[in-house]
PDB file of N, CA and C in Angstrom:
ATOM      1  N   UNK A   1       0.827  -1.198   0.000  1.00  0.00           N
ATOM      2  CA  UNK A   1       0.000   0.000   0.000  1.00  0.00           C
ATOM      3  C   UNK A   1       0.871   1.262   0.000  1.00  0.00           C
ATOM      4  N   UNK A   2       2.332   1.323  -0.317  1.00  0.00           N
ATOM      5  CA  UNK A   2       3.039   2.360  -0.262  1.00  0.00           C
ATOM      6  C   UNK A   2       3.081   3.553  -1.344  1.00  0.00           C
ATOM      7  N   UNK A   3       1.565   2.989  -2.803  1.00  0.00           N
ATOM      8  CA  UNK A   3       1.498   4.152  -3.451  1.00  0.00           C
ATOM      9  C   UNK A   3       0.140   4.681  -3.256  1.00  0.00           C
ATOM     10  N   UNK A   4      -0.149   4.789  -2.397  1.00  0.00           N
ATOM     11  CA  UNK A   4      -1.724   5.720  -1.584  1.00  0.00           C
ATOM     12  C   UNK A   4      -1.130   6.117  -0.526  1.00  0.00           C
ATOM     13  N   UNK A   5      -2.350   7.082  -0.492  1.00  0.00           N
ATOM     14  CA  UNK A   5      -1.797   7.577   0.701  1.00  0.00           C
ATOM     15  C   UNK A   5      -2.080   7.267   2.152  1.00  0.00           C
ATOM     16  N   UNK A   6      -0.712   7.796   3.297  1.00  0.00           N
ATOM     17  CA  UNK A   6      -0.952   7.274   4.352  1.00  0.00           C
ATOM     18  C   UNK A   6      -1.860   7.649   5.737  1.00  0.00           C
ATOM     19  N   UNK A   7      -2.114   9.402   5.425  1.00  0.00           N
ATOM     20  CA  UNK A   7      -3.109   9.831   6.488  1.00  0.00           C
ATOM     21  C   UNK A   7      -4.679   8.689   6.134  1.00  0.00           C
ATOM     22  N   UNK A   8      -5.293   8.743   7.651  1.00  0.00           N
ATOM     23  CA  UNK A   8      -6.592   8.330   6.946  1.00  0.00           C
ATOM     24  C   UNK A   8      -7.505   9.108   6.328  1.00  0.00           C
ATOM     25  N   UNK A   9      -7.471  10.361   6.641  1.00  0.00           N
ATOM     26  CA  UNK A   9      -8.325  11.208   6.075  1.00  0.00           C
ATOM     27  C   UNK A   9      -8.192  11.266   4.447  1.00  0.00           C
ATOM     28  N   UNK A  10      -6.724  11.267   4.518  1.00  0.00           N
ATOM     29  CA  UNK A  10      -6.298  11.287   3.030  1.00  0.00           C
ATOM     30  C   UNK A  10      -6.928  10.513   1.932  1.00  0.00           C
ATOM     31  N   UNK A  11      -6.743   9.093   2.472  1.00  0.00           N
ATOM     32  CA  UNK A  11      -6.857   8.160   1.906  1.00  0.00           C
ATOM     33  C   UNK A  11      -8.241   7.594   2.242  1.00  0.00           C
ATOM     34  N   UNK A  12      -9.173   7.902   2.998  1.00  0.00           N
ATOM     35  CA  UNK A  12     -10.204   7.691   2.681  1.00  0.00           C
ATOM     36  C   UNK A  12     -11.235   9.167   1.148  1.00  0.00           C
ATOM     37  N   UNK A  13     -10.825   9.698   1.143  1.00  0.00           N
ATOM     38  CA  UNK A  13     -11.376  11.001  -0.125  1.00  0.00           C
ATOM     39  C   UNK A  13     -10.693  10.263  -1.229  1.00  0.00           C
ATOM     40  N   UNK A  14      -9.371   9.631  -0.989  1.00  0.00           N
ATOM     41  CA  UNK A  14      -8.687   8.912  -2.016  1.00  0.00           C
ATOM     42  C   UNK A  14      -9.208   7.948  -2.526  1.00  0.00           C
ATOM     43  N   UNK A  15      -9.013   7.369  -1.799  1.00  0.00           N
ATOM     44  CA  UNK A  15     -10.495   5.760  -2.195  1.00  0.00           C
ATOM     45  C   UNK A  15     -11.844   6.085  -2.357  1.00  0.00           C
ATOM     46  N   UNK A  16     -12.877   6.999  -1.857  1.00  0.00           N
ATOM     47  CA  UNK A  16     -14.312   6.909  -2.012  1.00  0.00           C
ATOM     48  C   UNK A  16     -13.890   7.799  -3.597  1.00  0.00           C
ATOM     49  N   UNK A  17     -12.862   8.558  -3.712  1.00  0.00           N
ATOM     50  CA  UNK A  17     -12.869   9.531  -5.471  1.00  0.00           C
ATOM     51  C   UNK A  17     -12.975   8.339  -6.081  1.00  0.00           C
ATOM     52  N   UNK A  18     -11.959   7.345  -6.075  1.00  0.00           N
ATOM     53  CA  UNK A  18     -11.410   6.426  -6.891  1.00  0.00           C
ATOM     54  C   UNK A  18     -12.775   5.405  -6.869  1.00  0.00           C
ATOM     55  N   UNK A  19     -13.620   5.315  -6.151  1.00  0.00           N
ATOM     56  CA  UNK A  19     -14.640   4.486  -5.958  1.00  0.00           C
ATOM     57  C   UNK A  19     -15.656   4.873  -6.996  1.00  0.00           C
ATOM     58  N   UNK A  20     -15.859   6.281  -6.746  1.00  0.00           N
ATOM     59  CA  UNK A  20     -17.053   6.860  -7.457  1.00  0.00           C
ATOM     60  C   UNK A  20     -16.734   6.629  -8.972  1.00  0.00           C
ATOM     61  N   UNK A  21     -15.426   7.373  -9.298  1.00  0.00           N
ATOM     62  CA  UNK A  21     -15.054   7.887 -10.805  1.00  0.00           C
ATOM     63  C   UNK A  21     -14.411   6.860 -11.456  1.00  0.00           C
ATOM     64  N   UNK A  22     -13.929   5.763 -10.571  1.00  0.00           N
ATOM     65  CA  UNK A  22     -13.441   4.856 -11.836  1.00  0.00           C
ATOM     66  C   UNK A  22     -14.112   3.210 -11.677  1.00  0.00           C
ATOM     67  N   UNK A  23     -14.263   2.926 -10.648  1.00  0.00           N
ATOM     68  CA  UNK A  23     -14.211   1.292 -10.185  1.00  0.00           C
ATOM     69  C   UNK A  23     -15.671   0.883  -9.445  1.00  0.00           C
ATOM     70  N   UNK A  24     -16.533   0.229  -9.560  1.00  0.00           N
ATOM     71  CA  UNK A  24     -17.816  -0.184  -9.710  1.00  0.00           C
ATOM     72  C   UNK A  24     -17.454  -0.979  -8.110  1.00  0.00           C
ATOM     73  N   UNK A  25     -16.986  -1.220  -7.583  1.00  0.00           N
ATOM     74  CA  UNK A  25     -16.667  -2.119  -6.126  1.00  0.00           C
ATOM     75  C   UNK A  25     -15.570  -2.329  -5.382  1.00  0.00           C
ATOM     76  N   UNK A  26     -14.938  -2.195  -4.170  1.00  0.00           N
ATOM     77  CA  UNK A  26     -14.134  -2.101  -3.719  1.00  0.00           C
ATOM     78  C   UNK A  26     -13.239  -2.675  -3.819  1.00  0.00           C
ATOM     79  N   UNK A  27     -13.520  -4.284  -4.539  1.00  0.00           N
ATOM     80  CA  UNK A  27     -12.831  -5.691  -5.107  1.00  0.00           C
ATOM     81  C   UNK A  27     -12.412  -5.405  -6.266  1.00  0.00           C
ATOM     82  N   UNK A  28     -13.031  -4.468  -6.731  1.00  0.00           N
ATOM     83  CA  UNK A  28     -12.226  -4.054  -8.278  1.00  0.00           C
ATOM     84  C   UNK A  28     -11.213  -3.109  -8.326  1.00  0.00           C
ATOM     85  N   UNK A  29     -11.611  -2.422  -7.372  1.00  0.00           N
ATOM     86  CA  UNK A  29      -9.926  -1.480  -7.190  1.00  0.00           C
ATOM     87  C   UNK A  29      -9.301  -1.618  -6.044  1.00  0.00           C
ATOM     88  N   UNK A  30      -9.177  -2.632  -5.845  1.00  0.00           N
ATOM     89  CA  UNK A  30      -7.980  -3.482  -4.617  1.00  0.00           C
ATOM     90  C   UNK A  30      -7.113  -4.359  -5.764  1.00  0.00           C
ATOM     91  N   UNK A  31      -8.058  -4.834  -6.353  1.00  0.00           N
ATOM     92  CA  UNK A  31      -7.514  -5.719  -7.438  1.00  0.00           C
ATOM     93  C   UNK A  31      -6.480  -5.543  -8.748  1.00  0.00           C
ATOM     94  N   UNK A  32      -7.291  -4.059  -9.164  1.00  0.00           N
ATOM     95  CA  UNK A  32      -6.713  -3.184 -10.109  1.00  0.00           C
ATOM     96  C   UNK A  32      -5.577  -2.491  -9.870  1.00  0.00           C
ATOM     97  N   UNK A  33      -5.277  -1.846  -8.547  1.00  0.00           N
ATOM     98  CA  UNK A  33      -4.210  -0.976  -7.812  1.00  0.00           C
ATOM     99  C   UNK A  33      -3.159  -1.752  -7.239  1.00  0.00           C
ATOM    100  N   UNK A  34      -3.752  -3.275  -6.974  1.00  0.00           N
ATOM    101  CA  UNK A  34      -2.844  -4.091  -6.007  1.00  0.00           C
ATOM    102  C   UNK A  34      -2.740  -3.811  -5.189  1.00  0.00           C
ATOM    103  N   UNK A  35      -4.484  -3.141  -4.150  1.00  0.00           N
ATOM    104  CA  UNK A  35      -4.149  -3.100  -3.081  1.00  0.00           C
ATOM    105  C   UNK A  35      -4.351  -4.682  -1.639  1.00  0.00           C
ATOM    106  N   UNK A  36      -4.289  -4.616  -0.755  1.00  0.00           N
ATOM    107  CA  UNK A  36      -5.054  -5.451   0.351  1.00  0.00           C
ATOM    108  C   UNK A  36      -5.445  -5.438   0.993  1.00  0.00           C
ATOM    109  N   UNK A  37      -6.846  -5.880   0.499  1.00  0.00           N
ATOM    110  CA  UNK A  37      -8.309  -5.083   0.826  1.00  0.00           C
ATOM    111  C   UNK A  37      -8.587  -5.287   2.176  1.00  0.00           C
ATOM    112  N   UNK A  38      -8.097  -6.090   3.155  1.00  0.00           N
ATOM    113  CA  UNK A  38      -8.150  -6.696   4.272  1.00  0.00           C
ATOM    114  C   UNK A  38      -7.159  -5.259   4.876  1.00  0.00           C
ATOM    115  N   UNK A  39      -5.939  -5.158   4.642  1.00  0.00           N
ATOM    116  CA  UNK A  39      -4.944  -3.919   5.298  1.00  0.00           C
ATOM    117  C   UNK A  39      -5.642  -2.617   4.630  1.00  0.00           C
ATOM    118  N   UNK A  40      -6.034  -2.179   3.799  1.00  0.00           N
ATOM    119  CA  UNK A  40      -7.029  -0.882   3.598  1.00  0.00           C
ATOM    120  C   UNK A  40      -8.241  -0.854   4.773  1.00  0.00           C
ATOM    121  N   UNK A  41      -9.473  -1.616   4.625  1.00  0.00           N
ATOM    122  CA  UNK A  41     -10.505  -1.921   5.255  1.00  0.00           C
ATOM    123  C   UNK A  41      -9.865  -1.661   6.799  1.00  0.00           C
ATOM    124  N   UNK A  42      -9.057  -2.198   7.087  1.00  0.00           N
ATOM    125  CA  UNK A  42      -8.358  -1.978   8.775  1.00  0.00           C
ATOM    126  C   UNK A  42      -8.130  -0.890   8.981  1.00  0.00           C
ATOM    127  N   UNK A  43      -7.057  -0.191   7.965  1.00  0.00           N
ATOM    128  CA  UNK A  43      -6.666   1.015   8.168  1.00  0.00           C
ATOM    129  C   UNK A  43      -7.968   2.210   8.237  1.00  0.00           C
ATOM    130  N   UNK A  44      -8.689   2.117   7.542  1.00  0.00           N
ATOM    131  CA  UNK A  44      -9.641   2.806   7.414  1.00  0.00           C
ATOM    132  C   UNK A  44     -10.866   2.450   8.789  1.00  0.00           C
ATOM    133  N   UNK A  45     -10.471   1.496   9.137  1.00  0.00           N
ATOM    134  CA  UNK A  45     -11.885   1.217  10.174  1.00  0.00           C
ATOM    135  C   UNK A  45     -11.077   1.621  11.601  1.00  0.00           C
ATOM    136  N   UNK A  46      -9.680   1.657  11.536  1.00  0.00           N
ATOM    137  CA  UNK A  46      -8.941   2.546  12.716  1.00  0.00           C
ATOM    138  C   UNK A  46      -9.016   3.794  12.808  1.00  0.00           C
ATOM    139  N   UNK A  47     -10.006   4.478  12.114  1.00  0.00           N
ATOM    140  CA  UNK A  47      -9.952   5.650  11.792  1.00  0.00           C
ATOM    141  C   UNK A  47     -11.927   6.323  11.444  1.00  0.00           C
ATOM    142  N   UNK A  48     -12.460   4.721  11.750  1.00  0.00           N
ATOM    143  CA  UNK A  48     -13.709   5.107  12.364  1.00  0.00           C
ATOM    144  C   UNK A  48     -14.473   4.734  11.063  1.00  0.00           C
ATOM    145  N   UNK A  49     -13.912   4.220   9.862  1.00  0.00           N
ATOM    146  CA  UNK A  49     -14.682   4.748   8.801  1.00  0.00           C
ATOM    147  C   UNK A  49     -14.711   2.978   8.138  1.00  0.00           C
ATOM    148  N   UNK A  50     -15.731   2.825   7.700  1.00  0.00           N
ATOM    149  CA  UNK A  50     -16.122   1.220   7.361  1.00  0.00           C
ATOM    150  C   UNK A  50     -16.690   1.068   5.719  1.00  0.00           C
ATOM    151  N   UNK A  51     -16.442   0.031   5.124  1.00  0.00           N
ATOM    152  CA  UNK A  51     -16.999  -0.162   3.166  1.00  0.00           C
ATOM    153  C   UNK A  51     -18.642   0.043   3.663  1.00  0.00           C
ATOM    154  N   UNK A  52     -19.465   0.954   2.671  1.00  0.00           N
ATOM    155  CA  UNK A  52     -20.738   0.406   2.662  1.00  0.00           C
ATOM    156  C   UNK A  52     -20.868  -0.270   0.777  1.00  0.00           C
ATOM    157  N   UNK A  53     -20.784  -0.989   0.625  1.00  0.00           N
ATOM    158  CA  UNK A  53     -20.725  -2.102  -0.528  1.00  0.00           C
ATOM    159  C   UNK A  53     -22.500  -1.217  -1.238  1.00  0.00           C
ATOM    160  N   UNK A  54     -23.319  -1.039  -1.066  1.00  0.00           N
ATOM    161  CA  UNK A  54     -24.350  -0.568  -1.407  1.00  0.00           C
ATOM    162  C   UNK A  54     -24.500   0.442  -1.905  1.00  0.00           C
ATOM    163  N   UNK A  55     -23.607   1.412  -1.339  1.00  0.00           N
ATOM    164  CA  UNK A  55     -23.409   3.176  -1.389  1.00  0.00           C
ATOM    165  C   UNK A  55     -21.754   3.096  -2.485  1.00  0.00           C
ATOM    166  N   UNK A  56     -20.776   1.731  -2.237  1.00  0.00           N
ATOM    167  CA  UNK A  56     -19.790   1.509  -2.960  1.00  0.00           C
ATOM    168  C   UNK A  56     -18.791   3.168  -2.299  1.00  0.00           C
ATOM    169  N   UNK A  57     -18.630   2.911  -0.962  1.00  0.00           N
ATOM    170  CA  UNK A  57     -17.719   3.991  -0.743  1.00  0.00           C
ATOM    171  C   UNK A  57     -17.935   3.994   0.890  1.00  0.00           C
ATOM    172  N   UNK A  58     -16.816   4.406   1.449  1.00  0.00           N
ATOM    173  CA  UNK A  58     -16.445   4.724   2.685  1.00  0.00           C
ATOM    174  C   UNK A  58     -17.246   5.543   3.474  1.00  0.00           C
ATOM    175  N   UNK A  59     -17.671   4.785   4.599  1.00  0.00           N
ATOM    176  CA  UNK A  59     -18.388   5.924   5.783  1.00  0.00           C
ATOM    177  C   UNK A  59     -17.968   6.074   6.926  1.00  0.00           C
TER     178      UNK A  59
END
């Protein structure tokens, strides 16, 4: 995960942009970026904020 970024704030606007404007599900741009979706999802839920798969973006 060393080409995203590392604040969470950062990187959650980073991921829900990248969610909206390019990638249809969170499995598709973990997949596409090479990220791990298990170490994103953590990082982001240490920081209060969880996938809604429905909405396809971070809350």
């Amino acid at each position: 995960m060393a080409d995203i970024p590392s604040d969470p704030i950062i990187l959650l606007s980073y991921i829900n942009t990248k969610l909206r404007d390019e990638y249809g599900s969170l499995a598709e741009l973990c997949s596409s970026l090479g990220i791990d979706r298990k170490q994103l999802e953590d990082k982001l839920a240490a920081a209060g904020f969880e996938y809604i798969a429905s909405a396809n973006q971070f809350r």
